[in-house]
C-alpha atoms as a PDB file:
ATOM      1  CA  UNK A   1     -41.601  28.376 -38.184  1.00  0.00           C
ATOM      2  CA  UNK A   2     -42.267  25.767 -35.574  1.00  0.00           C
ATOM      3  CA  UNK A   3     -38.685  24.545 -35.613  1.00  0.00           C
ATOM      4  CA  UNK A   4     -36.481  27.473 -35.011  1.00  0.00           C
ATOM      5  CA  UNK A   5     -33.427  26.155 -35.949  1.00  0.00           C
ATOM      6  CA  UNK A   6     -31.764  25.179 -39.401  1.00  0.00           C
ATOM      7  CA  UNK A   7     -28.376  22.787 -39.754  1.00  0.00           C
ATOM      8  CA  UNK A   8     -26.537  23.756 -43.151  1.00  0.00           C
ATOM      9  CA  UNK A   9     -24.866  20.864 -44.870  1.00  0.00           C
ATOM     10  CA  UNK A  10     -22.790  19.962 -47.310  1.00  0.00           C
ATOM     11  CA  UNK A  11     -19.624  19.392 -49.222  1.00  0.00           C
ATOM     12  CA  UNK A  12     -16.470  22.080 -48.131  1.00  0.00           C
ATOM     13  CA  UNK A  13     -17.238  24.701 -49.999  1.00  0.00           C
ATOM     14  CA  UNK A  14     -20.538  24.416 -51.059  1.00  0.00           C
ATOM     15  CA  UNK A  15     -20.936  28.015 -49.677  1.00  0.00           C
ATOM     16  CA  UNK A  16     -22.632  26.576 -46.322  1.00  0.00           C
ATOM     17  CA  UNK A  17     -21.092  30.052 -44.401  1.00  0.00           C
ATOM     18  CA  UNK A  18     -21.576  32.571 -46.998  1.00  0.00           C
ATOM     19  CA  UNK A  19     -24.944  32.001 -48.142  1.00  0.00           C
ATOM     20  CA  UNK A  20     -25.933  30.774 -44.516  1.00  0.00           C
ATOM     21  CA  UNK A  21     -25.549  34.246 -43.536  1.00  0.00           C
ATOM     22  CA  UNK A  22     -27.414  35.891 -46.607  1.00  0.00           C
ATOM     23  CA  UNK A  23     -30.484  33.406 -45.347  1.00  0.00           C
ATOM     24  CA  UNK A  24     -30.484  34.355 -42.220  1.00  0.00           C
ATOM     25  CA  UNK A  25     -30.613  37.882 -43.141  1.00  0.00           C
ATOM     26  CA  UNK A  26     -33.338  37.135 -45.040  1.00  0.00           C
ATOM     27  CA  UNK A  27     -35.585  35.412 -42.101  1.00  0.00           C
ATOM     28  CA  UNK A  28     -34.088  37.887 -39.515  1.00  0.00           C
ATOM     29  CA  UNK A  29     -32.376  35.254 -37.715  1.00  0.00           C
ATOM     30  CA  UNK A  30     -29.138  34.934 -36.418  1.00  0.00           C
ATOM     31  CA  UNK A  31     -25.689  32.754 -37.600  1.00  0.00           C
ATOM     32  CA  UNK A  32     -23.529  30.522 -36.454  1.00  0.00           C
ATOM     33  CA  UNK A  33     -20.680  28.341 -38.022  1.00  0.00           C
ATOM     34  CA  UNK A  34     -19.579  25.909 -36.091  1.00  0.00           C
ATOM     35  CA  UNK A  35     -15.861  25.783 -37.432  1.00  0.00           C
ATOM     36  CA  UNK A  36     -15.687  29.438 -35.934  1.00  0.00           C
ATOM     37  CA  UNK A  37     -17.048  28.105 -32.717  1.00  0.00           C
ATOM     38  CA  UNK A  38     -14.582  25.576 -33.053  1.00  0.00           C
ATOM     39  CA  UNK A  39     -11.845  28.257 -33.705  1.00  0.00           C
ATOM     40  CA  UNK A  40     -12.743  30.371 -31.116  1.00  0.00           C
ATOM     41  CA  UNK A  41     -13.051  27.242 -28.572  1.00  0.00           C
ATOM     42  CA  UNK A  42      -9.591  26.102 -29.569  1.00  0.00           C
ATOM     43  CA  UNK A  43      -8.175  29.869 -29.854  1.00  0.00           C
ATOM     44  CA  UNK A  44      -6.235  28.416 -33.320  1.00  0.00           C
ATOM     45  CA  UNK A  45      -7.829  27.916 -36.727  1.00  0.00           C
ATOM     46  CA  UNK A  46      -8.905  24.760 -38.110  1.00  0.00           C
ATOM     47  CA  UNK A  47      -5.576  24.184 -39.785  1.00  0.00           C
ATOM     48  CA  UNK A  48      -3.737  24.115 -36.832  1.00  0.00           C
ATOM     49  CA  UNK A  49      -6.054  21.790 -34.850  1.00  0.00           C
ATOM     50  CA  UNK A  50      -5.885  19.404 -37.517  1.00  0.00           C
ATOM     51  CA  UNK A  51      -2.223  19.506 -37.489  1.00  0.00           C
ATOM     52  CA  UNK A  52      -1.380  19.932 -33.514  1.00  0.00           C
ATOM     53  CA  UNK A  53      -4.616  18.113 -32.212  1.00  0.00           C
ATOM     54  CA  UNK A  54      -5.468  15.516 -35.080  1.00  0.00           C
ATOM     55  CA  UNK A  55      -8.962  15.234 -36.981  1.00  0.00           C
ATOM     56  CA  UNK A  56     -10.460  13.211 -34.514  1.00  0.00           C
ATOM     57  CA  UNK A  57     -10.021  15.393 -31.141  1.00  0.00           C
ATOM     58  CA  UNK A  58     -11.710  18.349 -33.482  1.00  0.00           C
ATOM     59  CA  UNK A  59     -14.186  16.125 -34.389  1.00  0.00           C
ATOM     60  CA  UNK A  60     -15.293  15.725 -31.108  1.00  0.00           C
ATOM     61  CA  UNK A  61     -14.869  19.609 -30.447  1.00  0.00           C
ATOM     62  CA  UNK A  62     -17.034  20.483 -33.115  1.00  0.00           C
ATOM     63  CA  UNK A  63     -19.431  17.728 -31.460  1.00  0.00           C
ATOM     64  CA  UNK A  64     -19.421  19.859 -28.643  1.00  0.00           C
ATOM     65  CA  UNK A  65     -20.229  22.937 -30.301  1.00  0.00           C
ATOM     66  CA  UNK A  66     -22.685  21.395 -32.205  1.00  0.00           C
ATOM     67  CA  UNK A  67     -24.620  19.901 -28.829  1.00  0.00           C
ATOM     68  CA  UNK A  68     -24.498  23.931 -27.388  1.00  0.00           C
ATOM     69  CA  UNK A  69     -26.526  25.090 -30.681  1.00  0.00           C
ATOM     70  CA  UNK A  70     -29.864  22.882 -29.150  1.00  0.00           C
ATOM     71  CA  UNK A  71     -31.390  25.775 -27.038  1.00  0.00           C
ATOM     72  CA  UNK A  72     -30.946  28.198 -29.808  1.00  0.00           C
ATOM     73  CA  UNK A  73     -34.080  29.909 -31.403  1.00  0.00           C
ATOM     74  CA  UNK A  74     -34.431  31.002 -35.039  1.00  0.00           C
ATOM     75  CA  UNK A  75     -30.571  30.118 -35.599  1.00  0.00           C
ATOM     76  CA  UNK A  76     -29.421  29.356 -39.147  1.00  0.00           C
ATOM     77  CA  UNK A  77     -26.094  26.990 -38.127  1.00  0.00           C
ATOM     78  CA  UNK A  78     -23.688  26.060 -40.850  1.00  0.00           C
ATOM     79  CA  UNK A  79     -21.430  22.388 -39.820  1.00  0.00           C
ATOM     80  CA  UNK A  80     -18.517  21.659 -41.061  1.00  0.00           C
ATOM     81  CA  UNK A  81     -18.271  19.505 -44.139  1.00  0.00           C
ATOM     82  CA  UNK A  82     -17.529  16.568 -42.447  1.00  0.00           C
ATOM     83  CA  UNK A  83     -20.083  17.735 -39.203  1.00  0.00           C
ATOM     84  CA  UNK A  84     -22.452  15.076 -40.475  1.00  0.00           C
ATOM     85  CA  UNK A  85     -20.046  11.777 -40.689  1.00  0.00           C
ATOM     86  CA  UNK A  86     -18.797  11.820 -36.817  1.00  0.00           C
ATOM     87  CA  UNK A  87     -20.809   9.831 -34.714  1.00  0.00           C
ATOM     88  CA  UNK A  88     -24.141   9.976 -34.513  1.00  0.00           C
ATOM     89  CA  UNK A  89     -23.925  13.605 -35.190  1.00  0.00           C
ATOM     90  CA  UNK A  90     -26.871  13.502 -38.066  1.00  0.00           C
ATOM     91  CA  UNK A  91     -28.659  11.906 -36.067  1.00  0.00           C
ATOM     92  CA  UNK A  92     -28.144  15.001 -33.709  1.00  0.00           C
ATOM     93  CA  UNK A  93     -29.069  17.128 -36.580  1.00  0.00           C
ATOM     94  CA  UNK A  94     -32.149  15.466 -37.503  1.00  0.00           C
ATOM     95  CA  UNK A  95     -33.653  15.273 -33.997  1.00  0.00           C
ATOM     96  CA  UNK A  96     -32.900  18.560 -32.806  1.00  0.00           C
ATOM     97  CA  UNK A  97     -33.542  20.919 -36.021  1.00  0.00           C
ATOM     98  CA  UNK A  98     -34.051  20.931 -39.749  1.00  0.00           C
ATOM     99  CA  UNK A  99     -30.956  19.897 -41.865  1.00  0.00           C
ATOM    100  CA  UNK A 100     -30.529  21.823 -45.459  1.00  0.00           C
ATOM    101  CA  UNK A 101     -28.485  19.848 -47.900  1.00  0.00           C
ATOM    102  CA  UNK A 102     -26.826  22.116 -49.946  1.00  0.00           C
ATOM    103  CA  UNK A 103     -26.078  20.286 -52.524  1.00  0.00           C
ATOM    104  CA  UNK A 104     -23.532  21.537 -55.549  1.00  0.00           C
ATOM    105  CA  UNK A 105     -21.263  20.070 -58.163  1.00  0.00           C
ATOM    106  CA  UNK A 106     -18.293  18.662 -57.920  1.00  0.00           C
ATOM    107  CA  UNK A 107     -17.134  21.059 -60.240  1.00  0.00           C
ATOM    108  CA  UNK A 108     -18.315  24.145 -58.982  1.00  0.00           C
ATOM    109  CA  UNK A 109     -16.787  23.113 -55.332  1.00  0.00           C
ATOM    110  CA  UNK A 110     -13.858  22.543 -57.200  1.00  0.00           C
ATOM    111  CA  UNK A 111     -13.605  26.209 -58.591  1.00  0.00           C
ATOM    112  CA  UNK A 112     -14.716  27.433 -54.970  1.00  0.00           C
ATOM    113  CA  UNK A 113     -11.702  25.611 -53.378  1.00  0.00           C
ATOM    114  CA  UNK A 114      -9.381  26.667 -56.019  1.00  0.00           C
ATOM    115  CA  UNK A 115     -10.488  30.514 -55.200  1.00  0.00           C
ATOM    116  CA  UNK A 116     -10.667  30.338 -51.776  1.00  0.00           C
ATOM    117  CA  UNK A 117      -7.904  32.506 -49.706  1.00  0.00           C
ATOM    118  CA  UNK A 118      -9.076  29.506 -46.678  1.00  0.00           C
ATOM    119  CA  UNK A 119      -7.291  27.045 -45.968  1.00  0.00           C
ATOM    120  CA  UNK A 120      -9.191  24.049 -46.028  1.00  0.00           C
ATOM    121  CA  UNK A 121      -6.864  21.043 -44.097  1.00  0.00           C
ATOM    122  CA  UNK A 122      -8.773  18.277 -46.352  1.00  0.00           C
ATOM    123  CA  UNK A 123      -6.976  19.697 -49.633  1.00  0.00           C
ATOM    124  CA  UNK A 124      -3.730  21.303 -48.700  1.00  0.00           C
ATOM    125  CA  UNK A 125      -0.978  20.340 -50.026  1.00  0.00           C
ATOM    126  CA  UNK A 126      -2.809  18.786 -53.204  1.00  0.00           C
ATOM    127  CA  UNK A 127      -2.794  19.461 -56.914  1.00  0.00           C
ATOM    128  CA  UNK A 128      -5.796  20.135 -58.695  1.00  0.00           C
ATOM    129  CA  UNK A 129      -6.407  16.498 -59.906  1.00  0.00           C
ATOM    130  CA  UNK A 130      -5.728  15.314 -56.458  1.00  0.00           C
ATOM    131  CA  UNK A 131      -8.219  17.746 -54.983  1.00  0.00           C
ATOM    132  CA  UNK A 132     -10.846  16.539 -57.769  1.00  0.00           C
ATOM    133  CA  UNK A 133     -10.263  12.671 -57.075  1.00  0.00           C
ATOM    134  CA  UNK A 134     -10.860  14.364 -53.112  1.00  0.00           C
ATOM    135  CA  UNK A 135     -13.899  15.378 -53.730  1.00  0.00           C
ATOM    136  CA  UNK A 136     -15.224  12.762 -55.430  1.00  0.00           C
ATOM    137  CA  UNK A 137     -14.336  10.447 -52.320  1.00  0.00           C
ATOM    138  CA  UNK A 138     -15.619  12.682 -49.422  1.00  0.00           C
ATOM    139  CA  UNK A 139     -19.311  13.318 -51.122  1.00  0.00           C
ATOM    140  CA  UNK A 140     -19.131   9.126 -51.754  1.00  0.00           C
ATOM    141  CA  UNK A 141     -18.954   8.543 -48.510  1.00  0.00           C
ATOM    142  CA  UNK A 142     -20.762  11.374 -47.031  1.00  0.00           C
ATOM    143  CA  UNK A 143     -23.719  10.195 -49.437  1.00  0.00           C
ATOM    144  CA  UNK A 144     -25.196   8.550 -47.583  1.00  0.00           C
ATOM    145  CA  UNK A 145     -25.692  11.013 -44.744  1.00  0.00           C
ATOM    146  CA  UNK A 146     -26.636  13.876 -46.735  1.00  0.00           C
ATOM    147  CA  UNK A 147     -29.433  11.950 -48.036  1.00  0.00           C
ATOM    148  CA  UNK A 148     -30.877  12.152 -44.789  1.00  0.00           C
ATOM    149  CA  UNK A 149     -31.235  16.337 -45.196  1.00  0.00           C
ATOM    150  CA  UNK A 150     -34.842  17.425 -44.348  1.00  0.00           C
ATOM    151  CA  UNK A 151     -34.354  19.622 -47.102  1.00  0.00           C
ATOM    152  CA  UNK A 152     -32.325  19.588 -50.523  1.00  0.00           C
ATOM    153  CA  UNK A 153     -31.286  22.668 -52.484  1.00  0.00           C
ATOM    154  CA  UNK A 154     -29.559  22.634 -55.145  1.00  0.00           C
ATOM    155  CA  UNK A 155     -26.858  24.841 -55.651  1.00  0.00           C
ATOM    156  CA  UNK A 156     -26.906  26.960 -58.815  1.00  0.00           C
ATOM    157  CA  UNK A 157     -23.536  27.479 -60.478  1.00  0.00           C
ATOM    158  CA  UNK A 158     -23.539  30.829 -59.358  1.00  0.00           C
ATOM    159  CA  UNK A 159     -24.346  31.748 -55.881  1.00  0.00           C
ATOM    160  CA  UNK A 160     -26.236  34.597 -54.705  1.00  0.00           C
ATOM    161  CA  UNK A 161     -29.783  35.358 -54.752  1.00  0.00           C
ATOM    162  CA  UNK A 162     -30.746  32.349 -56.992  1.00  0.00           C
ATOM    163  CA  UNK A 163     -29.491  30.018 -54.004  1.00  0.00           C
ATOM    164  CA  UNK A 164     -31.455  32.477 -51.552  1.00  0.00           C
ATOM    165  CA  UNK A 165     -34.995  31.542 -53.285  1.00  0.00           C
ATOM    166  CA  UNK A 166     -33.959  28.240 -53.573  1.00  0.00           C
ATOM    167  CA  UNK A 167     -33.475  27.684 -49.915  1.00  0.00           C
ATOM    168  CA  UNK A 168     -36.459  30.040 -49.138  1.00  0.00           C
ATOM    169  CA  UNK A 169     -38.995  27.849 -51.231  1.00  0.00           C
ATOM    170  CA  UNK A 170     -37.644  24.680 -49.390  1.00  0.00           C
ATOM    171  CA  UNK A 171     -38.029  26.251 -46.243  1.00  0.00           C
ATOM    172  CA  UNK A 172     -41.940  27.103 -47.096  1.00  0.00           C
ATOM    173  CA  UNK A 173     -43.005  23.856 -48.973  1.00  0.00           C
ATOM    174  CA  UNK A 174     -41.425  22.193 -45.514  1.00  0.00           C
ATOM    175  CA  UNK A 175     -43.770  24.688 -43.197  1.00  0.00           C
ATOM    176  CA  UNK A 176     -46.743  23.335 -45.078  1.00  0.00           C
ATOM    177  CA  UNK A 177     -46.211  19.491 -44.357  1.00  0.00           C
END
């Protein structure tokens, strides 16, 4: 592949870490998830970055770690959910990689963020309507940036190797143009 790295992205929960990791398996590359970079920059979890440090000063940490991933070869990276809306970090994305869209239902990110044991600083603290009126307002205004994805695959309601092929064909038909 002539570019040799690919930027996961995507609505929290969308599976952007879990199934970033079965695809890089798959193409014998490595990982990397940014909010772990983040993490392990910080030396707290995301929770308690948002809460000590405020959105915006992780926002520009995970800008950071974002920037580091450009000299990386045959990386699969996964952002943050909200990687894409800071700045002119698509724009980032776009120029320095290939940018997956992993696009799933508001539903089935729903059910993921229901059955998640991680915290996700977005949705604590909110019922289950309030998380599903969430939703619907982050992938409105994050619209508009995931339809700037190199690549769109869409999420079956079950993850696994269905998603795998999915991404893998997307990957291929991209090669080819």
């Amino acid at each position: 592949m002539q570019n040799e790295r690919i930027y996961l992205i995507g609505m929290p929960g969308c599976g952007k870490s879990t199934e970033g990791k079965k695809l890089a398996r798959k193409l014998g590359w490595s990982f990397l998830d940014l909010d772990a970079e983040v993490e392990k920059e910080e030396g707290q979890s995301i929770e308690q970055i948002f809460s000590t440090l405020g959105e915006l000063a992780f926002r520009k940490n995970e800008q950071v770690q974002l920037k580091k991933t450009f000299h990386l070869k045959r990386y699969i990276i996964a952002c943050g959910g909200g990687t894409i809306s800071f700045d002119n970090n698509m724009q980032l994305i776009k120029d320095n990689g290939i940018s997956m869209y992993l696009n799933a239902s508001n539903a089935f990110i729903l059910q993921r963020i229901l059955a998640s044991k991680q915290s996700r600083p977005l949705f604590n603290g909110l019922s289950e309507v309030e998380i599903t009126v969430k939703i619907k307002e982050i992938q409105e205004s994050r619209k508009p940036f995931y339809e700037q994805a190199s690549l769109l695959v869409n999420i079956p309601k079950e993850s696994g190797k269905p998603m795998l092929d999915k991404a893998l064909e997307a990957i291929r038909s991209f090669e080819k143009t």
